[in-house]
Protein backbone atom coordinates (compact mmCIF):
# COMPACT_ATOMS: atom_id res chain seq x y z
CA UNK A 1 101.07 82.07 81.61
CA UNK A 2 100.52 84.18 84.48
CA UNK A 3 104.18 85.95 84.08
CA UNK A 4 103.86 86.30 80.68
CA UNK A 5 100.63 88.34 80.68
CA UNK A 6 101.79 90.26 83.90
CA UNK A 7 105.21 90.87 83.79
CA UNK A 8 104.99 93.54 80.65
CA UNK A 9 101.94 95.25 82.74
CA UNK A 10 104.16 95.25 85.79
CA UNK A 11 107.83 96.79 84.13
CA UNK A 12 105.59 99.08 82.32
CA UNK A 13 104.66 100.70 85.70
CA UNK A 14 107.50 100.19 87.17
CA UNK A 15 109.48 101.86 84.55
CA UNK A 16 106.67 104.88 84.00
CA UNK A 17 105.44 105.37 87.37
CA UNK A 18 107.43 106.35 90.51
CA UNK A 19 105.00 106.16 92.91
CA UNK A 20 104.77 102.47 91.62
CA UNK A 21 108.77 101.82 92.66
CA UNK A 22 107.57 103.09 96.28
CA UNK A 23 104.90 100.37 96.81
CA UNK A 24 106.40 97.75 95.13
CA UNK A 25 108.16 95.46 97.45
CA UNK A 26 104.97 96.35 100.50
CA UNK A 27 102.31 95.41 97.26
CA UNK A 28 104.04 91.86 96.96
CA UNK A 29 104.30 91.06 100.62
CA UNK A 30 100.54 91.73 100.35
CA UNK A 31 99.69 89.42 97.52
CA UNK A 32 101.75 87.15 99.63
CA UNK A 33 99.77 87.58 102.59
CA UNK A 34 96.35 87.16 100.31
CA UNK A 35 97.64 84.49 98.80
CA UNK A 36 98.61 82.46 102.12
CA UNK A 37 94.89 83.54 103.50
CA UNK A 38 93.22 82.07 100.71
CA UNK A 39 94.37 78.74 101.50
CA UNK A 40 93.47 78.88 105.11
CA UNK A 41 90.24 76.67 105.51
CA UNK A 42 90.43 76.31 101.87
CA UNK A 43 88.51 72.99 100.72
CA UNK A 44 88.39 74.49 96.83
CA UNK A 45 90.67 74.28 94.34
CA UNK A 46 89.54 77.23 93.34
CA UNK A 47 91.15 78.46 96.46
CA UNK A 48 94.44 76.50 95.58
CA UNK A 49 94.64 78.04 92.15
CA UNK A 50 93.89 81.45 93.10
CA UNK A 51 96.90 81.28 95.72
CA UNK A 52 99.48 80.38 93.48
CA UNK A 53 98.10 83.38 91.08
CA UNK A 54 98.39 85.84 93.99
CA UNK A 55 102.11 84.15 94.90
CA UNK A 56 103.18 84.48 92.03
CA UNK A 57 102.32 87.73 91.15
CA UNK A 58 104.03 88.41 94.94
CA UNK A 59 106.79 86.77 93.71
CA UNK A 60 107.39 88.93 90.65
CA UNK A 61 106.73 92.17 92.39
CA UNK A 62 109.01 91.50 95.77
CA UNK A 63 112.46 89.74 94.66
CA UNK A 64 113.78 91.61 90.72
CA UNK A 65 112.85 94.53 93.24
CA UNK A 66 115.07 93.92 96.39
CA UNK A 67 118.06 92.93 94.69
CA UNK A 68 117.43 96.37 92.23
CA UNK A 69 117.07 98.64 95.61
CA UNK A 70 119.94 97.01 97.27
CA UNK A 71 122.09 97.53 94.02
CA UNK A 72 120.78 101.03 94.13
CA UNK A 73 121.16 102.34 97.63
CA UNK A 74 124.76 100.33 98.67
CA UNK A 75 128.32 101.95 97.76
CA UNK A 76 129.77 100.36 94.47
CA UNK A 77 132.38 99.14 97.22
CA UNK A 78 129.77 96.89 98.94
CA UNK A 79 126.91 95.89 96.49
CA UNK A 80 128.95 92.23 96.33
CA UNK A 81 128.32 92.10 100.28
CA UNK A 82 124.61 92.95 100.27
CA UNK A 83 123.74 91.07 97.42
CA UNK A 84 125.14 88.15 98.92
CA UNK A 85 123.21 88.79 101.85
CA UNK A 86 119.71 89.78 99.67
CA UNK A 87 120.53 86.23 97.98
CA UNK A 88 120.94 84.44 101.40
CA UNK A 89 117.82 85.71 102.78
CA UNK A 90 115.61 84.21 99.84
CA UNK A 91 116.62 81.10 99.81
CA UNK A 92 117.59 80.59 103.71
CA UNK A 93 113.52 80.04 103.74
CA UNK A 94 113.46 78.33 100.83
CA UNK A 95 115.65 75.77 103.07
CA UNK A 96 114.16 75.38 106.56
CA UNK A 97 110.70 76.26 105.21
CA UNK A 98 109.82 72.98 104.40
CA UNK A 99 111.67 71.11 107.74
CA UNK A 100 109.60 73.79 109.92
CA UNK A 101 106.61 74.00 107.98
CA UNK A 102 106.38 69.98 108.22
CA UNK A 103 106.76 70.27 111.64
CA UNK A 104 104.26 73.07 112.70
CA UNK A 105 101.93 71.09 110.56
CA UNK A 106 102.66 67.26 112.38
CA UNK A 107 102.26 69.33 115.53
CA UNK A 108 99.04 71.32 114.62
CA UNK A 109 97.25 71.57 111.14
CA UNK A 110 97.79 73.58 107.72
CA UNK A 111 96.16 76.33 108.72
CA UNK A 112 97.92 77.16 111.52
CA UNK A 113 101.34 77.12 109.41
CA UNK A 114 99.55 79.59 107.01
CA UNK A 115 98.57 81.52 110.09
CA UNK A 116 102.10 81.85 111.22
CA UNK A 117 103.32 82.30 108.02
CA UNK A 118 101.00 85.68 107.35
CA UNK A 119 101.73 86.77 110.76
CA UNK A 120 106.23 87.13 109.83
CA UNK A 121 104.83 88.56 106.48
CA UNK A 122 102.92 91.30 108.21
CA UNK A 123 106.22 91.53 110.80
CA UNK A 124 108.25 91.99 107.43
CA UNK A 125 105.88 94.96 106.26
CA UNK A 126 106.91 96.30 109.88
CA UNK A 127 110.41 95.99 109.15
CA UNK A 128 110.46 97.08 105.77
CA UNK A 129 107.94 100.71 106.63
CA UNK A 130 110.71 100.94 109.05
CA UNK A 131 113.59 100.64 106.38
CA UNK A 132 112.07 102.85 104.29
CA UNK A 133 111.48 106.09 106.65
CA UNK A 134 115.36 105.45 107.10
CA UNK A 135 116.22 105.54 103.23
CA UNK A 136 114.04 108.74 102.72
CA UNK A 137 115.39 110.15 105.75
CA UNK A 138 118.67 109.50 104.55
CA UNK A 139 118.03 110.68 101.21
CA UNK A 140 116.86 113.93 102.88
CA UNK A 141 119.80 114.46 104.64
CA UNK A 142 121.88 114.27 101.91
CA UNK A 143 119.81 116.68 99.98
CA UNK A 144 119.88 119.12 102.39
């Protein structure tokens, strides 16, 4: 339900708005965040429910995006490589999530694992702010 109402608000400003492309990916990550911080001390279902709204509204923001920018921004030549490599980072959490998350959660509570869990999220907005000052940089370069 929730994709079915969104995703026609979210290609329409995607494919009508640029400054909408630049925020993207960094909006997503945030619902992400928000979602993973409404669970923390959560005793409401309420809570619950509003998480997996806020995920997966993340979810269809952050990963049609990354695989779009990396087809985008890579030589013809090496889109193969970097897609492989977009497609390897998704699911290499999707793997040792659960294995890590169980443990961080025998060894200290649910909250905590959301805790650490917002905390690489933010570290990814880092990384990402970082990667794109380098594509616009890059971009500028070649302009001028």
């Amino acid at each position: 339900m929730i994709v079915i109402v969104f995703l026609p608000i979210i290609n329409h400003f995607a494919e009508k708005k640029d400054w909408f492309k630049k925020i993207q990916v960094a909006l997503g990550v945030v619902l992400f965040i928000v979602a993973l911080g409404s669970l923390i001390g959560s005793t409401q279902y309420l809570s619950y429910a509003a998480g997996m709204v806020f995920l997966t509204l993340g979810e269809m923001l952050v990963y049609p995006t990354v695989a779009a920018l990396v087809s985008e921004t890579t030589p013809k030549s090496e889109s193969g490589l970097y897609q492989s490599i977009v497609s390897m980072s998704e699911n290499f959490p999707k793997a040792i999530g659960p294995f890590l998350g169980g443990v961080l959660i025998e060894k200290s509570s649910y909250n905590t694992m959301f805790l650490m869990a917002m905390i690489m999220l933010v570290l990814s907005l880092f990384v990402l702010w970082q990667a794109y000052k380098k594509l616009v940089w890059d971009k500028k370069e070649l302009v001028d």
